[in-house]
Protein backbone atom coordinates (compact mmCIF):
# COMPACT_ATOMS: atom_id res chain seq x y z
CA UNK A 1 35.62 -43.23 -318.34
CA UNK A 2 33.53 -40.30 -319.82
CA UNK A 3 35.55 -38.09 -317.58
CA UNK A 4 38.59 -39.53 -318.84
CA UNK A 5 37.62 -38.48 -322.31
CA UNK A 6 36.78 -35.72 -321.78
CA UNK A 7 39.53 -34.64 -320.11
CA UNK A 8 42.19 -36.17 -322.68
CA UNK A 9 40.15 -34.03 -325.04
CA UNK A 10 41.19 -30.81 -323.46
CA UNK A 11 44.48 -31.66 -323.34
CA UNK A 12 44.92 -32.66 -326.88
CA UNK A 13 42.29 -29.84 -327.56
CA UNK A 14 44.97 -28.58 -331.27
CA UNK A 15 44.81 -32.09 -332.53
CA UNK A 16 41.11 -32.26 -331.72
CA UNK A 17 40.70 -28.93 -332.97
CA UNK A 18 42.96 -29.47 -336.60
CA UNK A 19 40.56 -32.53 -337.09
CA UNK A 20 37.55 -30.69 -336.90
CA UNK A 21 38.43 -28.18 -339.10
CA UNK A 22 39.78 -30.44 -341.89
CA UNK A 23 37.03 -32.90 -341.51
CA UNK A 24 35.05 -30.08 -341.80
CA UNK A 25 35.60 -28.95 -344.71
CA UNK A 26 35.64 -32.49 -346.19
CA UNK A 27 31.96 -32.70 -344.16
CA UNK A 28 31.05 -29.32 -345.67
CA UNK A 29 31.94 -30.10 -349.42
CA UNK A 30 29.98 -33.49 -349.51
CA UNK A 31 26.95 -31.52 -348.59
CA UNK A 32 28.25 -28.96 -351.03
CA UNK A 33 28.12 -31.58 -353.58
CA UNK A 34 24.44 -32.89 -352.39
CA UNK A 35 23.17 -29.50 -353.33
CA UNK A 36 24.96 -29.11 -356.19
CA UNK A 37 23.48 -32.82 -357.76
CA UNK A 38 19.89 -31.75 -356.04
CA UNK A 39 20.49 -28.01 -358.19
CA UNK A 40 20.02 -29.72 -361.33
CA UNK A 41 16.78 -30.84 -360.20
CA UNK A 42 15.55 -28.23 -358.97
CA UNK A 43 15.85 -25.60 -361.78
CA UNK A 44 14.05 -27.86 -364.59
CA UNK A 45 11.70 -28.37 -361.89
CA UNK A 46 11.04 -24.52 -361.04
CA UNK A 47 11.32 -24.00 -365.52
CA UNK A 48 8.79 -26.72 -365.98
CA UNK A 49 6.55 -25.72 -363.21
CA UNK A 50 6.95 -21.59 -363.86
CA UNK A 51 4.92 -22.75 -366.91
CA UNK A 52 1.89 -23.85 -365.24
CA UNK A 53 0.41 -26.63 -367.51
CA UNK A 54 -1.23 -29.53 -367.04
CA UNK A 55 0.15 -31.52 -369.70
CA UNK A 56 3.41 -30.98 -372.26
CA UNK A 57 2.36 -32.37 -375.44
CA UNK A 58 5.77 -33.34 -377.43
CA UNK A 59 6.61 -34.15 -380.41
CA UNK A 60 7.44 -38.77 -380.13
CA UNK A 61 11.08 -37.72 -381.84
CA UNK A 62 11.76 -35.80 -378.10
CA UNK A 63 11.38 -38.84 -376.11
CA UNK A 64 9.73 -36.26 -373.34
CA UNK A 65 12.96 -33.96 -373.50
CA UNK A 66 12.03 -30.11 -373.67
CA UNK A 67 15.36 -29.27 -374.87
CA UNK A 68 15.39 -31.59 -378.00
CA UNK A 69 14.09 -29.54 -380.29
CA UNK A 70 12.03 -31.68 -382.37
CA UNK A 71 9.32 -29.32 -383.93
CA UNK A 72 6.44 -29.33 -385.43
CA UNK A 73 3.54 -27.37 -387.37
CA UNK A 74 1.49 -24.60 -384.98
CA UNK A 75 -1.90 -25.27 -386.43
CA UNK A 76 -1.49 -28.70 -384.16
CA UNK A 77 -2.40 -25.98 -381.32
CA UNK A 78 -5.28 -25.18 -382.57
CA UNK A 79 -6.69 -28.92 -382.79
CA UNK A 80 -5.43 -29.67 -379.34
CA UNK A 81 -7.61 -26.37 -378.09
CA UNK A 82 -10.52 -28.16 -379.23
CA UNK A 83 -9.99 -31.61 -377.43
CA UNK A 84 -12.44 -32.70 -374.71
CA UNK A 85 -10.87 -31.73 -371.34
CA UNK A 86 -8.55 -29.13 -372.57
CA UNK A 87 -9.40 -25.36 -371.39
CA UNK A 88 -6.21 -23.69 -372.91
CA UNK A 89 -3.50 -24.31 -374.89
CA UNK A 90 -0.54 -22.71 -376.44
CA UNK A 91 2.58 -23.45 -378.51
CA UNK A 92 5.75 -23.10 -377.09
CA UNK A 93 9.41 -23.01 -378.97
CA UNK A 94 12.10 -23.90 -376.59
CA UNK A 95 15.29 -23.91 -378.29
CA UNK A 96 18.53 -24.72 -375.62
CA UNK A 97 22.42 -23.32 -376.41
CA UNK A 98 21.58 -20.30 -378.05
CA UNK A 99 24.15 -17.18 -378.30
CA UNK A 100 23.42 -14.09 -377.05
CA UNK A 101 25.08 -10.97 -378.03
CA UNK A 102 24.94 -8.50 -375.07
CA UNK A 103 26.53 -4.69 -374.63
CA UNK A 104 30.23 -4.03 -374.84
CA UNK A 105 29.86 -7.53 -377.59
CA UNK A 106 30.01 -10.04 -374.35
CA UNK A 107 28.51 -13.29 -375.82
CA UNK A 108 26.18 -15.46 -373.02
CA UNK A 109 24.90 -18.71 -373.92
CA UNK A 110 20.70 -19.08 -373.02
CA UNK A 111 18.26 -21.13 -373.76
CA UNK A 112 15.41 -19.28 -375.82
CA UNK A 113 11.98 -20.07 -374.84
CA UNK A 114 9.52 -18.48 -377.04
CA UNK A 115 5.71 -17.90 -375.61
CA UNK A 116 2.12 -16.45 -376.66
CA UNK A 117 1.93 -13.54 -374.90
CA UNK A 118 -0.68 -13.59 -371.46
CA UNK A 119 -0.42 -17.46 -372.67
CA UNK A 120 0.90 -20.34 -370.23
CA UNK A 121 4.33 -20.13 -370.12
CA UNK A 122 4.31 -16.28 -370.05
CA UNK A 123 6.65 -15.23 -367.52
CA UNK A 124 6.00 -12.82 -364.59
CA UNK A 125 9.19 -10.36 -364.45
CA UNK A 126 10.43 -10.21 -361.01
CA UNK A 127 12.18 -7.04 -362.01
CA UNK A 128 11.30 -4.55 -364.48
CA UNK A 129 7.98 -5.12 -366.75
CA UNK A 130 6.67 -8.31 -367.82
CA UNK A 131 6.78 -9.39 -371.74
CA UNK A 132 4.49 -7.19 -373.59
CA UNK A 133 5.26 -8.50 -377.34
CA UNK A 134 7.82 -8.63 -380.38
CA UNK A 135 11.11 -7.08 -379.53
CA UNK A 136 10.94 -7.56 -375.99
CA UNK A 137 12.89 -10.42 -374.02
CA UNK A 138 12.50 -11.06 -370.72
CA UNK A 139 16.12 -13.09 -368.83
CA UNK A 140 16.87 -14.65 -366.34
CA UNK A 141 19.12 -13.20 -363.66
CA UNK A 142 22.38 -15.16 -364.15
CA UNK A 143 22.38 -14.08 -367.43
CA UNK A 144 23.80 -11.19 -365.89
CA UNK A 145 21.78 -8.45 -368.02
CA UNK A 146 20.59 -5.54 -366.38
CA UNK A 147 17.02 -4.73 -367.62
CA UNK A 148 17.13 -1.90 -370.11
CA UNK A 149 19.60 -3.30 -372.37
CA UNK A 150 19.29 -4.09 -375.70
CA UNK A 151 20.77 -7.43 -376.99
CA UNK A 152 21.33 -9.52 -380.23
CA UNK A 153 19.86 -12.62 -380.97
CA UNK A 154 20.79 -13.84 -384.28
CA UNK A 155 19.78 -10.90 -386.39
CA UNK A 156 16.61 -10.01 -383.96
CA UNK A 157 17.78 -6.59 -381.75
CA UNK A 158 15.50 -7.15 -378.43
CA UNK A 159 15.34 -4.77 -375.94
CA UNK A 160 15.27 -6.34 -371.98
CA UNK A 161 12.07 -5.21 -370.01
CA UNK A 162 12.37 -7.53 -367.31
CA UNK A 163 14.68 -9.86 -365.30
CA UNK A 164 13.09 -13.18 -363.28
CA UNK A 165 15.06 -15.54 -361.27
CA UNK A 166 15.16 -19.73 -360.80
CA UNK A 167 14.44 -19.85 -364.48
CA UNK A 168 17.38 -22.40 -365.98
CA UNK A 169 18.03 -26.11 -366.82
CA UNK A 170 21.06 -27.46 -368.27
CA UNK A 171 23.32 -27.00 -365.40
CA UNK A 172 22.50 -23.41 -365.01
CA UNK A 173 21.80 -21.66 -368.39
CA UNK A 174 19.72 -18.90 -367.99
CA UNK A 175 16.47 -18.86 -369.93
CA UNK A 176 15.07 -15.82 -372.28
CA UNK A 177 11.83 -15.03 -372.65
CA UNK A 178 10.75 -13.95 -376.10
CA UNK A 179 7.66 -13.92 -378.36
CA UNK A 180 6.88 -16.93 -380.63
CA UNK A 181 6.87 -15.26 -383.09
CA UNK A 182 10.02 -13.78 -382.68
CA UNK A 183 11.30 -17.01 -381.85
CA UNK A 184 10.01 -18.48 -385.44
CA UNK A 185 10.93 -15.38 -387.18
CA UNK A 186 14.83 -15.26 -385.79
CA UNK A 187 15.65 -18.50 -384.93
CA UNK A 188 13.41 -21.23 -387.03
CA UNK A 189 13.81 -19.87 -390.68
CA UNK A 190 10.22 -17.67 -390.21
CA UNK A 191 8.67 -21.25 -390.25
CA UNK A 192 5.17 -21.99 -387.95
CA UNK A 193 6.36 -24.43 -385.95
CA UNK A 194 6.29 -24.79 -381.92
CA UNK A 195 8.66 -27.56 -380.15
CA UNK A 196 5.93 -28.04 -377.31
CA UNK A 197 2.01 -27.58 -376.79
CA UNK A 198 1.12 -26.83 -373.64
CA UNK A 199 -2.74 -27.07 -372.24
CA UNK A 200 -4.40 -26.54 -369.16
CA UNK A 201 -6.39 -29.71 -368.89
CA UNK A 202 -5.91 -33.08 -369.86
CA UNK A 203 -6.64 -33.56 -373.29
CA UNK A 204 -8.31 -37.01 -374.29
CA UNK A 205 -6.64 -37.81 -377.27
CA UNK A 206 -3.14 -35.85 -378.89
CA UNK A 207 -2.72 -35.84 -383.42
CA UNK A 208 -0.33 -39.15 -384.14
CA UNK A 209 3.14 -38.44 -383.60
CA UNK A 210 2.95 -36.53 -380.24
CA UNK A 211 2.88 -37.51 -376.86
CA UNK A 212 1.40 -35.88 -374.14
CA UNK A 213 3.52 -35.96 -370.64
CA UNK A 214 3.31 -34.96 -367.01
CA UNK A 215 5.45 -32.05 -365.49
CA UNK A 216 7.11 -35.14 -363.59
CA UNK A 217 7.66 -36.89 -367.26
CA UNK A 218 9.20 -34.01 -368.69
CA UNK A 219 11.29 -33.28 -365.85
CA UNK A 220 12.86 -36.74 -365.51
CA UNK A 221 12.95 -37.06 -369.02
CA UNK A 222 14.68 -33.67 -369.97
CA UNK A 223 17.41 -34.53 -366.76
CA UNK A 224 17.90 -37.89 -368.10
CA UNK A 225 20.80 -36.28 -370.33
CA UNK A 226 22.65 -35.26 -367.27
CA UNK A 227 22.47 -38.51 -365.39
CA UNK A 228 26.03 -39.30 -366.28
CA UNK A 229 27.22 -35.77 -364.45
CA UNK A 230 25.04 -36.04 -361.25
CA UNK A 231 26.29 -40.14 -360.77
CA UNK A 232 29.59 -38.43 -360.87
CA UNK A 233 28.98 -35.41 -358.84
CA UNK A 234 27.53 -38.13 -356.01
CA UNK A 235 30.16 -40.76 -356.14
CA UNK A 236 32.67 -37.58 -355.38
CA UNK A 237 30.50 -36.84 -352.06
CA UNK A 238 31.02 -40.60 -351.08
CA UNK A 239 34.64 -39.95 -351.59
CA UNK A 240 34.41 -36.73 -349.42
CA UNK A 241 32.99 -39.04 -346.64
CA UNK A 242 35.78 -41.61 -347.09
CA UNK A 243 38.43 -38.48 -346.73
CA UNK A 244 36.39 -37.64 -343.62
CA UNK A 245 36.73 -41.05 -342.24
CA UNK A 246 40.82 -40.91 -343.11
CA UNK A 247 41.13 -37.92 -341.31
CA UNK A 248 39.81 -38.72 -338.27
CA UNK A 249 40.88 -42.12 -338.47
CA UNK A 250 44.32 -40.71 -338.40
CA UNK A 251 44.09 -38.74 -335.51
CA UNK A 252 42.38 -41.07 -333.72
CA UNK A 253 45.34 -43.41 -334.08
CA UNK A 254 47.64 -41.11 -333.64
CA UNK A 255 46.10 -40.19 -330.11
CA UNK A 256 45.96 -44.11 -329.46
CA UNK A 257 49.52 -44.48 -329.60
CA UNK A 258 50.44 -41.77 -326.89
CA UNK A 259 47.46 -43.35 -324.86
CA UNK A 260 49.21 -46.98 -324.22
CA UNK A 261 50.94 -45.97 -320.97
CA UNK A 262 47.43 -44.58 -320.06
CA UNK A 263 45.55 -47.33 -321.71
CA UNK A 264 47.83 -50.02 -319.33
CA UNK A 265 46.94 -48.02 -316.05
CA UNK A 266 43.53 -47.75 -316.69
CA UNK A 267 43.41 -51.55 -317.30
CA UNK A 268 45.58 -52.27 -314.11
CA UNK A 269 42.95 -50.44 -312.58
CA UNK A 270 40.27 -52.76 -313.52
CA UNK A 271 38.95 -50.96 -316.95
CA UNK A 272 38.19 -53.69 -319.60
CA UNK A 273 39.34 -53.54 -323.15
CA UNK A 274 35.42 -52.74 -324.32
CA UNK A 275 35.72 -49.43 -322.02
CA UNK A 276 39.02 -48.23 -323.70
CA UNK A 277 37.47 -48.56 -327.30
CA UNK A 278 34.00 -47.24 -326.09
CA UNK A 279 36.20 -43.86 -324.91
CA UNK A 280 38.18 -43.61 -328.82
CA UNK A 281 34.66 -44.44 -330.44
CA UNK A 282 33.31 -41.62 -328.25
CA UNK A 283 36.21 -38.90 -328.89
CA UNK A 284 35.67 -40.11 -332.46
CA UNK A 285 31.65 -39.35 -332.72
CA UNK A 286 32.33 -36.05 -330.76
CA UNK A 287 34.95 -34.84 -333.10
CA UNK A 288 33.01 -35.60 -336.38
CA UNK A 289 29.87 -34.24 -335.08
CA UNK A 290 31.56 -31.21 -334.42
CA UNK A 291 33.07 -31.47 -337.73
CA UNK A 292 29.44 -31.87 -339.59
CA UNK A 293 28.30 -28.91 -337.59
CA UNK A 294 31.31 -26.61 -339.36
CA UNK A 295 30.24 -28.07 -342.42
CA UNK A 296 26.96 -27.64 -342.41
CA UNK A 297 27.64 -23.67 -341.52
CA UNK A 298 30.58 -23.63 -344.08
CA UNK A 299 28.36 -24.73 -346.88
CA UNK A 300 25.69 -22.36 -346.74
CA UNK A 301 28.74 -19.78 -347.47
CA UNK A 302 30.34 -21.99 -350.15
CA UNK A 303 26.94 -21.92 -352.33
CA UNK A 304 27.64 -18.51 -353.61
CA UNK A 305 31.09 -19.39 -355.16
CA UNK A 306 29.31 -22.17 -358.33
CA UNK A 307 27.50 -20.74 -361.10
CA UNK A 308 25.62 -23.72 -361.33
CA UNK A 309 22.27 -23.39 -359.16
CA UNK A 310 23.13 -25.44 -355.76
CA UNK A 311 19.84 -26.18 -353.73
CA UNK A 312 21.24 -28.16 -350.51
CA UNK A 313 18.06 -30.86 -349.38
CA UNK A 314 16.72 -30.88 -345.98
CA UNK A 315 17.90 -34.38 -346.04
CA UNK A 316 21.07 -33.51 -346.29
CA UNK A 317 21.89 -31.30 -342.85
CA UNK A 318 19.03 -34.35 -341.44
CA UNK A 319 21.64 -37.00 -342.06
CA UNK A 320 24.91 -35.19 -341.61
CA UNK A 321 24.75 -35.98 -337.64
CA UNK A 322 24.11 -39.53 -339.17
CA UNK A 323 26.89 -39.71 -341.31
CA UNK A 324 29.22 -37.84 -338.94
CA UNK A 325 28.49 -40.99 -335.95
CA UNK A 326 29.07 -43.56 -339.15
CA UNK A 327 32.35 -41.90 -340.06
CA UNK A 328 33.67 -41.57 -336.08
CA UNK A 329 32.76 -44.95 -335.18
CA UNK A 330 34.72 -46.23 -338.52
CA UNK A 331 37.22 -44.24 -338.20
CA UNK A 332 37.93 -45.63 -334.51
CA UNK A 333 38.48 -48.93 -335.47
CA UNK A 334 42.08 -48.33 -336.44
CA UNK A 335 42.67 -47.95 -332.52
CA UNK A 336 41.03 -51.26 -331.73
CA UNK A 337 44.50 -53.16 -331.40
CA UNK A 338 45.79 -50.46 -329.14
CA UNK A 339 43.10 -50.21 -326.87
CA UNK A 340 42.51 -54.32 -326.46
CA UNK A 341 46.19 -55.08 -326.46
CA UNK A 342 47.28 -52.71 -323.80
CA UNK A 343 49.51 -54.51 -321.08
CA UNK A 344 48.01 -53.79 -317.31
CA UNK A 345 52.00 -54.89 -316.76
CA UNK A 346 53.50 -51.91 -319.11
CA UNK A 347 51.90 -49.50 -315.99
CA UNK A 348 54.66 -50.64 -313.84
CA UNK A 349 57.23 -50.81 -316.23
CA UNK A 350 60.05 -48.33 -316.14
């Protein structure tokens, strides 16, 4: 019966062929979407991290969000410096959706995080020099500003000295490195205040009204906000996999109804109903897996075309042979009637 398969495979090898190439696709953009909903992650996770603290200590108002902006007075720094446990500590201003003028008057949305110089949070340029104080920025790459330039921030002129990359959050907004101080002096009214305190160590108590929190807390709390988009963004890969399924379901039923006449010879033959279903279930399986291996090539190549950050799981290409068998042995059973209900009798028909 294998052989059988097989060989009707060959024969039908365009149909076979079309099917793999549109499931495919549909294969390709549901891992496409995995990475895109696994992106989001990612980037507040490399942000957070690039800052190397132990602790984020928050004002209560932020409910563990970096990007709420709830600030509050610098000298709480200072205090926290002194706590039991804490080895360093530095204020931090991070303010999200800010406009940035660039060259030729192109305007780029970033969000501003201002740092203490050779402090935590400091960023190492990956490009060009790092931040050496006030009037220097250092951006992120998909800002799309070629180190050298001078840009506008409010009515602060800073002049680029270095470019780093995986620094974003908010579905892919690039983040600029400035000085604090520039930060309070351009942004917060000249005001000391810091939205964040970050320490290396854990320190035992934090002034009333602050929190501290975990790189994990801030994380899940600061993606929290986007929950509603990456539900959405993984319901539309389930409905990828249910367009796989229709796909293949549809060929495979198509190729079940030019298969009676063979179906009814094979079963005068002695071939049971279970046989004939086993060999659509198996062109099925082979078609899809085929199918998830285009994908999983295609989507490597579709990456490049979001602007949002797309960072495709291991666990995704580990269960795409998985989900490819699921959707081939679903989509077969819309051949079951015509492979049980085949009449041995219609072989000798005329």
């Amino acid at each position: 019966m294998v052989a059988i398969t097989l060989a009707d495979l060959r024969y039908r090898y365009r149909q076979f062929l079309n099917a793999v190439i549109g499931a495919g696709v549909v294969l390709g953009m549901a891992v496409l979407l995995s990475g895109l909903a696994e992106g989001f992650r990612s980037e507040i996770r490399a942000t957070v991290g690039g800052v190397g603290a132990d602790r984020w200590i928050l004002s209560a108002q932020s409910h563990g969000r970096i990007n709420a902006v709830a600030t509050f007075d610098q000298a709480v720094v200072g205090q926290i410096r002194r706590e039991p446990g804490v080895t360093r500590a530095d204020g931090l201003a991070i303010l999200p959706g800010e406009v940035l003028r660039a060259g030729g008057g192109r305007l780029t949305t970033v969000n501003v995080l201002g740092v203490t110089v050779g402090g935590l949070g400091h960023p190492e340029a990956r490009h060009g020099a790092t931040l050496g104080g006030d009037g220097e920025a250092v951006v992120d790459t998909r800002a799309g500003i070629p180190v050298g330039s001078t840009v506008q921030l409010g009515s602060t002129t800073l002049h680029v000295v270095g470019t780093v990359t995986g620094r974003t959050f908010s579905a892919g907004t690039p983040v600029l490195y400035m000085t604090l101080h520039d930060v309070q002096a351009a942004l917060l009214g000249g005001r000391d205040v810091v939205t964040a305190v970050v320490t290396s160590g854990t320190p035992a108590q934090v002034p009333a009204g602050l929190v501290a929190y975990t790189n994990h807390n801030v994380e899940r709390d600061t993606l929290a906000e986007l929950a509603g988009g990456i539900k959405s963004i993984e319901k539309s890969r389930t409905l990828m996999w249910i367009v796989a399924v229709i796909i293949v379901a549809a060929l495979i039923y198509v190729t079940a109804l030019q298969r009676v006449r063979d179906f009814a010879v094979l079963k005068a033959l002695g071939a049971s109903s279970l046989s004939l279903f086993g060999s659509l279930c198996l062109q099925a399986v082979l078609v899809t897996l085929l199918a998830a291996a285009f994908g999983a090539v295609l989507s490597t190549f579709m990456t490049g075309l979001l602007d949002q950050p797309v960072t495709i799981p291991t666990s995704a290409y580990a269960t795409l042979p998985l989900v490819a068998v699921v959707v081939g042995l679903t989509a077969s059973m819309v051949a079951l009637r015509q492979a049980t209900s085949a009449d041995p009798a219609a072989a000798f028909a005329g």
